[in-house]
Protein backbone atom coordinates (compact mmCIF):
# COMPACT_ATOMS: atom_id res chain seq x y z
CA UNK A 1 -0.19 39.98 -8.58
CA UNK A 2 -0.03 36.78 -6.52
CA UNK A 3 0.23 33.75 -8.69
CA UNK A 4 -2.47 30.58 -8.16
CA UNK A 5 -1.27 27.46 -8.30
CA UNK A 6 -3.39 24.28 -8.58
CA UNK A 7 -2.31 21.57 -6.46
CA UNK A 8 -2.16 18.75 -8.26
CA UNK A 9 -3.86 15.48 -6.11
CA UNK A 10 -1.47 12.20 -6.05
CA UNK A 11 -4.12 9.65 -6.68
CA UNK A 12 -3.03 5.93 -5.19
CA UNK A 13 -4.71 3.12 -6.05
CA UNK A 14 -5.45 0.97 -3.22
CA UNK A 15 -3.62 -2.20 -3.78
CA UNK A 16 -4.16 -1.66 -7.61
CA UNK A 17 -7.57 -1.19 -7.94
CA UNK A 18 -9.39 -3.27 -5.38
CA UNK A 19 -13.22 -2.42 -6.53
CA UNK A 20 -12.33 -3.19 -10.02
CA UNK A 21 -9.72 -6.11 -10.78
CA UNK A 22 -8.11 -8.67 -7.97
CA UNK A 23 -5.66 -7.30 -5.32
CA UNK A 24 -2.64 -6.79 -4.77
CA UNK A 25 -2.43 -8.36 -8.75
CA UNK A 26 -0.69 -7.52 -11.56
CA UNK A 27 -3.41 -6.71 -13.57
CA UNK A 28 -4.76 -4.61 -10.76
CA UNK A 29 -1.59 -2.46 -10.63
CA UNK A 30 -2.14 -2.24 -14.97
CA UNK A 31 -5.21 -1.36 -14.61
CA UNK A 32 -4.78 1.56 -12.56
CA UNK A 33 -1.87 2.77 -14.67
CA UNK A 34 -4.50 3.05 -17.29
CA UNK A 35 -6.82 5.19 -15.39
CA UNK A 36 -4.06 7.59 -14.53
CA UNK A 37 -2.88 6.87 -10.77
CA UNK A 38 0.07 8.78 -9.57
CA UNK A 39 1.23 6.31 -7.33
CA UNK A 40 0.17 2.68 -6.87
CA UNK A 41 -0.36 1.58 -3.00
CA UNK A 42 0.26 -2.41 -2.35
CA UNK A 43 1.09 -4.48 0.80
CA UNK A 44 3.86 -6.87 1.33
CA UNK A 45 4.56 -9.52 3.25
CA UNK A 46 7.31 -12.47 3.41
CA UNK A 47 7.61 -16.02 2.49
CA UNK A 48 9.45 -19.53 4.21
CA UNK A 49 12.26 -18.46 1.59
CA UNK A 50 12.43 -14.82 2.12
CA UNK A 51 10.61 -13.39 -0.89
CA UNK A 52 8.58 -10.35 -0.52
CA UNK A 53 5.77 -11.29 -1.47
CA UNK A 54 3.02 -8.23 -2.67
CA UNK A 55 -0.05 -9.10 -0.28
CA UNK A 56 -2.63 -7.64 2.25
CA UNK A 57 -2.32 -10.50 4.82
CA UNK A 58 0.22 -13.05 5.79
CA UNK A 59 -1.82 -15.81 4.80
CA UNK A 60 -4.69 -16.84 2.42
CA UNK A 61 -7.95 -14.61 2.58
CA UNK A 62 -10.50 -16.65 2.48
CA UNK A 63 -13.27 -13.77 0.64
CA UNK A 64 -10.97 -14.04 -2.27
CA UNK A 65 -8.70 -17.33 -2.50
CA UNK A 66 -9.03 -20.80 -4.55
CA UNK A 67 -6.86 -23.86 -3.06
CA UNK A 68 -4.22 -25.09 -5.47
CA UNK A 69 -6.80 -28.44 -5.74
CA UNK A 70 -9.26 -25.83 -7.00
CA UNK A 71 -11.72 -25.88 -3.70
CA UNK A 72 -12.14 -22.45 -1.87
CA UNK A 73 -10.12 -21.39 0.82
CA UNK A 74 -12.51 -21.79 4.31
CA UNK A 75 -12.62 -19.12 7.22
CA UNK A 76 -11.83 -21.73 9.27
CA UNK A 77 -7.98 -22.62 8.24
CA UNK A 78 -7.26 -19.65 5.91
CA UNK A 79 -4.79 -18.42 8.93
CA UNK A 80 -3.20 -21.85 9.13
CA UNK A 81 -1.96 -21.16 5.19
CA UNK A 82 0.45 -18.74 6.76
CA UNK A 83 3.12 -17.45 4.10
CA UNK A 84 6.02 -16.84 6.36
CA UNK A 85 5.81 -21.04 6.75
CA UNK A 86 5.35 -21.21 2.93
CA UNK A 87 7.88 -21.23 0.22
CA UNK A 88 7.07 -18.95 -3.01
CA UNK A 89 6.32 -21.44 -5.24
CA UNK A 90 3.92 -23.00 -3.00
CA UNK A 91 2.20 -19.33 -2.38
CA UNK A 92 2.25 -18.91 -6.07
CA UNK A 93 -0.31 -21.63 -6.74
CA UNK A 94 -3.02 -19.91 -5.14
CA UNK A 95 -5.10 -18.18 -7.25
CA UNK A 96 -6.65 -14.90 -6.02
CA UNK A 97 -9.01 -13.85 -8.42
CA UNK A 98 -11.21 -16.03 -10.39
CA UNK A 99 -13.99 -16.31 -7.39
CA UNK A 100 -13.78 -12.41 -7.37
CA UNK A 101 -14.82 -10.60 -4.06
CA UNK A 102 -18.40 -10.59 -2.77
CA UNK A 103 -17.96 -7.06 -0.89
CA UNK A 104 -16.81 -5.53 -4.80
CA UNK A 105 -19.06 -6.48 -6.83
CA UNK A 106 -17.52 -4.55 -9.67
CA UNK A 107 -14.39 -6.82 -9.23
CA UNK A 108 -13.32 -8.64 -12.67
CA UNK A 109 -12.83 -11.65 -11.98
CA UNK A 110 -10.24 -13.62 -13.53
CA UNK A 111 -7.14 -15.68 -12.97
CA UNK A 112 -4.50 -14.14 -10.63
CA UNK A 113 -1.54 -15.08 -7.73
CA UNK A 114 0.10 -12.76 -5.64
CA UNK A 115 3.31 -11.82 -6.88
CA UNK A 116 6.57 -11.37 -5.79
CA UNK A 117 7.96 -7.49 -5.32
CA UNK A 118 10.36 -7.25 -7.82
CA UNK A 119 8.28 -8.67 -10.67
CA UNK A 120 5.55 -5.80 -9.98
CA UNK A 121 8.38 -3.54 -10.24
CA UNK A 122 9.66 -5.19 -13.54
CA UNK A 123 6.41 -5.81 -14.62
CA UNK A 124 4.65 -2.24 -14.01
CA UNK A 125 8.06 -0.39 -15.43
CA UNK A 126 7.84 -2.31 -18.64
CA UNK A 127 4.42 -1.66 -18.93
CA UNK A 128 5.14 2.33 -18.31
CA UNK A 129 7.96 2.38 -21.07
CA UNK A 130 5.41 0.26 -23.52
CA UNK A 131 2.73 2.96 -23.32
CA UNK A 132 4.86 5.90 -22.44
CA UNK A 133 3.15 6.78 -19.16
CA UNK A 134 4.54 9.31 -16.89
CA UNK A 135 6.64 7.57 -14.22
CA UNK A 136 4.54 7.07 -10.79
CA UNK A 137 5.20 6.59 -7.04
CA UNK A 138 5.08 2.98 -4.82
CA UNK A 139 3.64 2.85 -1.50
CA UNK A 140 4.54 -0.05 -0.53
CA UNK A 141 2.81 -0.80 2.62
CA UNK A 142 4.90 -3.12 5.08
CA UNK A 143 1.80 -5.43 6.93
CA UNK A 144 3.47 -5.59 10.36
CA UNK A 145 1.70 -6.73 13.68
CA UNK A 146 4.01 -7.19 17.57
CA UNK A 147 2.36 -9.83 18.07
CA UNK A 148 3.21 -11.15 15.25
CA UNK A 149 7.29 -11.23 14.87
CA UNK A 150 8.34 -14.80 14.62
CA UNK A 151 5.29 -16.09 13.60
CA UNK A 152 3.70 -14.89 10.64
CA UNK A 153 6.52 -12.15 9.30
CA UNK A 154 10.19 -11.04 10.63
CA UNK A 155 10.92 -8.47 13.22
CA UNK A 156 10.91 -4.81 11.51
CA UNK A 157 15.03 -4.71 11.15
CA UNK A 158 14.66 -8.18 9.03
CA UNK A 159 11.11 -7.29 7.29
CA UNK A 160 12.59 -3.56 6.44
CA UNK A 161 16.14 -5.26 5.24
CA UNK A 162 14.32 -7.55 2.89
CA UNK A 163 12.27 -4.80 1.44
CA UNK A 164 15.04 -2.38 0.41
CA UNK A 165 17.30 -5.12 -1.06
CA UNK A 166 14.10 -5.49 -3.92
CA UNK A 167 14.03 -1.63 -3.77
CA UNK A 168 17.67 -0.35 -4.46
CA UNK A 169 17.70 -3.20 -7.54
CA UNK A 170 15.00 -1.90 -9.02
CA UNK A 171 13.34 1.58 -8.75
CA UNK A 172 14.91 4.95 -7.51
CA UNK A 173 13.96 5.47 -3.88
CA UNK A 174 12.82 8.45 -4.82
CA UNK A 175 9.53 7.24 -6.08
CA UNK A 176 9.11 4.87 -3.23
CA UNK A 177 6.90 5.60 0.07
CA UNK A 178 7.11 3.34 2.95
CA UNK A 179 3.78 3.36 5.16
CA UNK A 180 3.27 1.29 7.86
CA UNK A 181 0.71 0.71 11.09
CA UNK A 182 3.36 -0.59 12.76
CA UNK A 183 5.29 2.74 14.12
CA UNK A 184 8.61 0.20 15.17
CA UNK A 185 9.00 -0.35 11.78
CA UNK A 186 8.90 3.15 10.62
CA UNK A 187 11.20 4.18 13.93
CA UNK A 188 13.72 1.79 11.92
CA UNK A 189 13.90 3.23 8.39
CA UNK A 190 14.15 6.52 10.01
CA UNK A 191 17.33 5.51 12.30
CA UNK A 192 18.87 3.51 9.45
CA UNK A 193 18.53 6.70 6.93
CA UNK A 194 19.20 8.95 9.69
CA UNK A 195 22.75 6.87 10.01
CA UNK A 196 23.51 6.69 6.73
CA UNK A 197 22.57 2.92 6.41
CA UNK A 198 19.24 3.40 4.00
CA UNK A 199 18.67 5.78 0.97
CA UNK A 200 16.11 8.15 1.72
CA UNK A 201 12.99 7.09 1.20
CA UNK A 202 9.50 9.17 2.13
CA UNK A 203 8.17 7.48 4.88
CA UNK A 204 4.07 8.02 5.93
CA UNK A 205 2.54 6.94 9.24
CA UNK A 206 -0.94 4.95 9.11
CA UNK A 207 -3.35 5.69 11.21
CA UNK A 208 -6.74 4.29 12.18
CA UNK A 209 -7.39 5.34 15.90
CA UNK A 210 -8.86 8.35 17.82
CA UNK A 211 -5.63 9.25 19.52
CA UNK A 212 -4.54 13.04 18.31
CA UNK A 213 -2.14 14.47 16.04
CA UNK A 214 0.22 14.59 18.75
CA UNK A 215 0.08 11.67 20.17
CA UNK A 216 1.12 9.93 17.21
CA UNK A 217 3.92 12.05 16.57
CA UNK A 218 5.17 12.00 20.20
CA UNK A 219 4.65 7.67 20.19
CA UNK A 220 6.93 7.86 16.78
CA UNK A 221 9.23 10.16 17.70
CA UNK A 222 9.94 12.09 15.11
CA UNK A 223 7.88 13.99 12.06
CA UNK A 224 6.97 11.81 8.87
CA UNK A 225 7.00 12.93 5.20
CA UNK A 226 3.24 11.85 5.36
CA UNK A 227 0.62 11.21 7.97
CA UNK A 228 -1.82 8.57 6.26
CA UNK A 229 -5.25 7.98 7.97
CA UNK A 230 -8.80 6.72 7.70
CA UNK A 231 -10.42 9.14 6.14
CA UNK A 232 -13.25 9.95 8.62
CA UNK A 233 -11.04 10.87 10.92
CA UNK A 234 -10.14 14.26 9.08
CA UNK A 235 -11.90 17.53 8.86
CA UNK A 236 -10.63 20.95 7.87
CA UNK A 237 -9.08 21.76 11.21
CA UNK A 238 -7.26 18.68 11.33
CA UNK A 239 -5.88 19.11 7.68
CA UNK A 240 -4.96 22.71 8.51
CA UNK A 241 -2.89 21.14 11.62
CA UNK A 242 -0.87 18.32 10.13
CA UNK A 243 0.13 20.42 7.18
CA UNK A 244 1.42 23.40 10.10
CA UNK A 245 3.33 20.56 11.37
CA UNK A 246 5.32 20.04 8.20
CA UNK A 247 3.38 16.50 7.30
CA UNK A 248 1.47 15.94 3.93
CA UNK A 249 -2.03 14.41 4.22
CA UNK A 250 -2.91 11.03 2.09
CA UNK A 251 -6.21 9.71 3.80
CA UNK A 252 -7.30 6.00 3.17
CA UNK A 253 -9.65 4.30 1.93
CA UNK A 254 -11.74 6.84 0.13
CA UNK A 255 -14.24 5.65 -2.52
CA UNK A 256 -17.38 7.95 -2.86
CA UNK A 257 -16.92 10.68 -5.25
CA UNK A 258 -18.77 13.37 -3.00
CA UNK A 259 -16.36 12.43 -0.04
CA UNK A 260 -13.27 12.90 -2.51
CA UNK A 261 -14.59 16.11 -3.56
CA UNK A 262 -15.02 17.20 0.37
CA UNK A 263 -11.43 16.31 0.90
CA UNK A 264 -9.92 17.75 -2.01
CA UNK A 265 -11.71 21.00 -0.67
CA UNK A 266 -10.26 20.59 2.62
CA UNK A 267 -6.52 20.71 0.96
CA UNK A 268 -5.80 16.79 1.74
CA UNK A 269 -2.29 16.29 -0.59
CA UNK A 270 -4.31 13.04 -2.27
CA UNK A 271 -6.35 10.08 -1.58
CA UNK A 272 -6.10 6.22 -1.46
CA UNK A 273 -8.99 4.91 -3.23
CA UNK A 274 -10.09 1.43 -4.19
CA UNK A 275 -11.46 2.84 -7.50
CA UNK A 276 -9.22 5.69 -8.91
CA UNK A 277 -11.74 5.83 -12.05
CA UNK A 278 -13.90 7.65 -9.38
CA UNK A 279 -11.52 10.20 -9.11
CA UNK A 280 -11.32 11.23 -12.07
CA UNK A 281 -11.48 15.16 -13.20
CA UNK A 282 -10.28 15.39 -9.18
């Protein structure tokens, strides 16, 4: 008798729990703990100092942000508050949550800053040993743009250095994914483990064009742990394919019920949602 097992859908909160509590926030990342992620997905980018700093864009959004002087952050110079010029403490005073976010209406809204790396790590493993939660994956997303070394981050090598310092103090790279748009800075975590140089961590390839399967793999040049993309651009066949090529499939950012159920039935190996009490019972 062949034996049936169930598998068993790694549910990642997208940058905590966008729809319901401030990004990217500590209380986000609590939050989803309590509704039962497997992993928690966040951003990160870096500051005048060289903190990483936990954050979808290098610089003040201005949907969500509050000036230190307690005005909102306009459209018109919320690129000009650019972190890689700022120092930590002067990122810190920003608050990210008490005007909410008009396009989640759900959203809590309440006081927040975006925090450094290592005190979500700190933070979310003292909160798992308070409440005796099963331990849980990061997927730590590194925000990386060409046209954007020098200017509003560092050059992969630099970026990717900065990142695993925070890592190997604090978490087993074993429960660490690194995903990233950017396929130069994935082509350097897979040289530097490849050499010996960096523990190995899983790393997962974002993806939000038409290109194929293929084409993706041939422009990174080798095969990822995970391929990672929007989720319209699955369907069965597509699953079927990047699973025969040795990938797992984690598509983003999925947040109607009926549309997790679809991909659940089409064998994805979990979702990215922006409100994991949606999947629930998944």
């Amino acid at each position: 008798m062949g034996q049936t097992t169930t598998k068993v859908l790694d549910i990642q909160g997208h940058r905590g729990c966008r729809g319901l509590m401030p990004e990217n926030t500590i209380p986000a990342f609590r939050k989803a703990l309590d509704l039962g992620v497997t992993t928690l997905e966040l951003d990160v980018v870096i500051s005048n100092d060289q903190q990483v700093v936990v954050s979808h864009e290098p610089y003040f959004n201005a949907d969500i942000t509050t000036a230190p002087d307690g005005t909102p952050v306009s459209r018109q110079n919320q690129k000009e508050l650019n972190i890689y010029r700022m120092d930590y403490n002067d990122v810190k005073r920003y608050d990210v949550g008490l005007r909410g976010n008009v396009n989640y209406p759900e959203q809590q809204k309440q006081a927040a800053y975006k925090p450094l790396l290592k005190e979500v790590f700190d933070s979310m493993e003292a909160y798992r040993k308070t409440n005796n939660l099963p331990e849980f994956g990061y997927n730590i997303e590194i925000k990386s743009e060409p046209d954007q070394y020098g200017i509003s981050q560092p050059a992969p090598a630099a970026f990717s250095d900065l990142v695993l310092a925070i890592i190997k103090e604090h978490i087993s790279p074993d429960r660490i994914t690194i995903q990233s748009f950017d396929f130069a800075v994935l082509k350097h975590w897979k040289q530097q483990i490849d050499a010996g140089k960096y523990p190995k961590i899983k790393l997962a390839a974002l993806v939000a064009d038409l290109k194929s399967v293929d084409t993706h793999l041939k422009d990174l040049g080798f095969i990822p742990d995970i391929y990672s993309p929007y989720f319209r651009l699955l369907g069965q066949e597509k699953v079927n394919r990047i699973h025969q090529k040795g990938m797992k499939v984690i598509p983003w950012t999925v947040n109607n019920a009926g549309e997790m159920q679809k991909l659940k039935g089409w064998g994805v190996d979990g979702i990215i949602t922006d409100y994991p009490d949606r999947a629930k019972g998944l």
